[in-house]
C-alpha atoms as a PDB file:
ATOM      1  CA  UNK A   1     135.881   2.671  44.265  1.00  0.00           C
ATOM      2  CA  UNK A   2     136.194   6.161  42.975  1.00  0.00           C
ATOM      3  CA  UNK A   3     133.540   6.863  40.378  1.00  0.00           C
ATOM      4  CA  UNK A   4     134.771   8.761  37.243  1.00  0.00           C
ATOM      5  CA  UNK A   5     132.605  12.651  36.866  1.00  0.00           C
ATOM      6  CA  UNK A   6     132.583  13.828  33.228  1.00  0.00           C
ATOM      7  CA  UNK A   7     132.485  17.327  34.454  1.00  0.00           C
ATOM      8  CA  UNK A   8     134.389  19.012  37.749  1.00  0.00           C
ATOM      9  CA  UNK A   9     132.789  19.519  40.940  1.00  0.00           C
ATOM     10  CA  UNK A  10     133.331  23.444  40.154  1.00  0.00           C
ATOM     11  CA  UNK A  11     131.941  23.681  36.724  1.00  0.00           C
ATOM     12  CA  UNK A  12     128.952  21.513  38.104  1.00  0.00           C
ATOM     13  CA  UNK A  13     128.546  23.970  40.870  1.00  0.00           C
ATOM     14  CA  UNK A  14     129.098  27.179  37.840  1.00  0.00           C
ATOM     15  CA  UNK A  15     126.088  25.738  36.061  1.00  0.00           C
ATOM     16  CA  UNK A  16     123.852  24.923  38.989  1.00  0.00           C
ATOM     17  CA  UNK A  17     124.074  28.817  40.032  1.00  0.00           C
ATOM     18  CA  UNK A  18     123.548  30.052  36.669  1.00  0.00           C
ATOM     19  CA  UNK A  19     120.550  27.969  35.710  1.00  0.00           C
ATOM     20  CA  UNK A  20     119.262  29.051  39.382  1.00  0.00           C
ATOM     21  CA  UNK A  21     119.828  32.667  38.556  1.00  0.00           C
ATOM     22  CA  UNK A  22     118.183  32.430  35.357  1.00  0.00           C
ATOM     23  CA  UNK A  23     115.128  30.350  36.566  1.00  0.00           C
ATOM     24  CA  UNK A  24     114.565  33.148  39.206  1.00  0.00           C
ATOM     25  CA  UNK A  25     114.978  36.019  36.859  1.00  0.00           C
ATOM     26  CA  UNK A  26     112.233  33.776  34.453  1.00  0.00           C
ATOM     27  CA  UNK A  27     110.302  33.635  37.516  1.00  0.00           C
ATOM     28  CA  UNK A  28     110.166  37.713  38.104  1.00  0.00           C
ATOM     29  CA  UNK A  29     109.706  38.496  34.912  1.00  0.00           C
ATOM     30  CA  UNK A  30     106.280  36.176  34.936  1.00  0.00           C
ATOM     31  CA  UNK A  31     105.424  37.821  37.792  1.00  0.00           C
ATOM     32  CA  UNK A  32     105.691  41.621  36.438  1.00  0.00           C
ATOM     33  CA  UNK A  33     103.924  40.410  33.316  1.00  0.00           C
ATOM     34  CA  UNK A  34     101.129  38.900  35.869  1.00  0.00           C
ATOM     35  CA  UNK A  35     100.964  41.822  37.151  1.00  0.00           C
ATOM     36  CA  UNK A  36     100.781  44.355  34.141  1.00  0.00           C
ATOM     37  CA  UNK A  37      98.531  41.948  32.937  1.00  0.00           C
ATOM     38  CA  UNK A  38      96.203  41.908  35.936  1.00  0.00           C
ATOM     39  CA  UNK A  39      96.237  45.669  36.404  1.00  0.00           C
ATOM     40  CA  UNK A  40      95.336  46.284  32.823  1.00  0.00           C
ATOM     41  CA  UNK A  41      91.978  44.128  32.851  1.00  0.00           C
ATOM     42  CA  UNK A  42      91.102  45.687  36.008  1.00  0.00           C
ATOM     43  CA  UNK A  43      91.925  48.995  34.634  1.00  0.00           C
ATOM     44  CA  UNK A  44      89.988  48.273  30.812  1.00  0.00           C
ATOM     45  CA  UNK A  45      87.013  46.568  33.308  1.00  0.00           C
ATOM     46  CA  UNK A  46      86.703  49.517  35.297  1.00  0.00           C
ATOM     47  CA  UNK A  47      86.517  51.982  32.366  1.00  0.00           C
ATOM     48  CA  UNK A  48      84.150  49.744  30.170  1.00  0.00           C
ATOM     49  CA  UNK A  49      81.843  49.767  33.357  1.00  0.00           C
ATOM     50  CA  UNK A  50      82.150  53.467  33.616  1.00  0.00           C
ATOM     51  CA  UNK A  51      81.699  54.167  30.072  1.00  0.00           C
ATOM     52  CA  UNK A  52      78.422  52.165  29.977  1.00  0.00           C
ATOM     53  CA  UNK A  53      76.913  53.701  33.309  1.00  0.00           C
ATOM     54  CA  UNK A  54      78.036  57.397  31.403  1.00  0.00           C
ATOM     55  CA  UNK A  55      76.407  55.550  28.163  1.00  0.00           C
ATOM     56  CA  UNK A  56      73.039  55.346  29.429  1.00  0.00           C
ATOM     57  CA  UNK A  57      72.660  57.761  32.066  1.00  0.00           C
ATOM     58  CA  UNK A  58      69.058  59.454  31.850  1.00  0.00           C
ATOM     59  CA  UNK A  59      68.893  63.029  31.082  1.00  0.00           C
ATOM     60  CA  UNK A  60      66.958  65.382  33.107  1.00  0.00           C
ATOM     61  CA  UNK A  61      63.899  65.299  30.937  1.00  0.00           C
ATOM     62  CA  UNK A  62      64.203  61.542  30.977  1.00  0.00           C
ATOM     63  CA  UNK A  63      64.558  61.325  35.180  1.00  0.00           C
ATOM     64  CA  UNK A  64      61.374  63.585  35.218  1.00  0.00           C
ATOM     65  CA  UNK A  65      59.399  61.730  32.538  1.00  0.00           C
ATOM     66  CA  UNK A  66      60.032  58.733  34.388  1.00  0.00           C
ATOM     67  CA  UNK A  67      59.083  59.708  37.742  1.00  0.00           C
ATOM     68  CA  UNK A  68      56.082  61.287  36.237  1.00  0.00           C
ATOM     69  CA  UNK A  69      55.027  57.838  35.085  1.00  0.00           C
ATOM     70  CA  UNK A  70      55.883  56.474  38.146  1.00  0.00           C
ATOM     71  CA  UNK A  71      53.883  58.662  40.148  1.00  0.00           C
ATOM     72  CA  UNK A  72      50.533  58.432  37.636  1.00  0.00           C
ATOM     73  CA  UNK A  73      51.256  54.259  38.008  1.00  0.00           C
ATOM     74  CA  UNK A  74      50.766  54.888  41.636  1.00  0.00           C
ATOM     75  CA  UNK A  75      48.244  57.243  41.805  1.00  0.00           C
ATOM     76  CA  UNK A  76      46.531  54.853  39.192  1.00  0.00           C
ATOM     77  CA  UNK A  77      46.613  52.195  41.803  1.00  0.00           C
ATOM     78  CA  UNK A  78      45.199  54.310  44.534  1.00  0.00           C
ATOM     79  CA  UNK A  79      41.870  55.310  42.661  1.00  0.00           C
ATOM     80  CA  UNK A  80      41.604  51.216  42.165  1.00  0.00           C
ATOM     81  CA  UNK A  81      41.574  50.259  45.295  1.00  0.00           C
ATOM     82  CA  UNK A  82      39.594  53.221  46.282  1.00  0.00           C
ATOM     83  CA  UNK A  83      36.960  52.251  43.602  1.00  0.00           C
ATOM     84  CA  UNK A  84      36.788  48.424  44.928  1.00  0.00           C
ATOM     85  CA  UNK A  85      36.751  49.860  48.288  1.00  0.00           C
ATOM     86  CA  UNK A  86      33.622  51.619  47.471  1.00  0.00           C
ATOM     87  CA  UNK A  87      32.161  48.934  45.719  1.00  0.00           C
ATOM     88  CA  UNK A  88      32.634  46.595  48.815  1.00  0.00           C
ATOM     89  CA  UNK A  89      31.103  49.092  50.842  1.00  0.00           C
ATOM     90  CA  UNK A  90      27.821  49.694  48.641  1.00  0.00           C
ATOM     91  CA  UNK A  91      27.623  45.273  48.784  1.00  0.00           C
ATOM     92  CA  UNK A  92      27.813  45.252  52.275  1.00  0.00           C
ATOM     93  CA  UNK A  93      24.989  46.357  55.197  1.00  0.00           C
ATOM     94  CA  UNK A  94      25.786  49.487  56.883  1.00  0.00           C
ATOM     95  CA  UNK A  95      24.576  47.903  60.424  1.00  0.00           C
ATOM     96  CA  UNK A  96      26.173  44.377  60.027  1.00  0.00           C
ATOM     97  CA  UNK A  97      28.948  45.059  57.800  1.00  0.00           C
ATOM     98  CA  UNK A  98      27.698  41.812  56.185  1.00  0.00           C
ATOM     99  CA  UNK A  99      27.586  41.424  52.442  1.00  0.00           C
ATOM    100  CA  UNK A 100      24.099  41.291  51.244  1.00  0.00           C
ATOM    101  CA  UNK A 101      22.681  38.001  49.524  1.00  0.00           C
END
């Protein structure tokens, strides 16, 4: 039994390749915009994360106010423990090293 095609064989064949061609040229073009889309968020990320670091960057007077308060916060803790070191020395018997009662 020979089945009866609407359209040719060739004409079938025409618009296979053509829908092919334009399904990969659909395909390449989502890829480029993808891309350009990719590139530009890592391009507006990097630049928002430079802008802030540039943002709020401490000035020279701020770097040495800060490490001036740093340093007293240390030193601060030193005379402490110094202080309670004394103080546990004064409690305790100079022979025994035994706190008194």
């Amino acid at each position: 039994m020979d089945t009866s095609h609407l359209i040719e064989s060739t004409a079938k064949n025409h618009l296979f390749q053509t829908l092919k061609q334009c399904h990969n040229h659909r395909v390449s073009i989502y890829y480029y915009v993808l891309n350009i889309g990719i590139f530009l968020l890592f391009v507006s990320i990097t630049g928002l994360i430079l802008y802030y670091c540039n943002k709020y960057k401490l000035s020279d007077v701020d770097k040495k106010r800060k490490m001036y308060k740093d340093q007293q916060y240390v030193l601060s803790k030193i005379r402490y423990f110094q202080e309670e070191r004394k103080q546990n020395d004064n409690q305790m018997s100079n022979i025994t090293q035994l706190p008194f009662t």
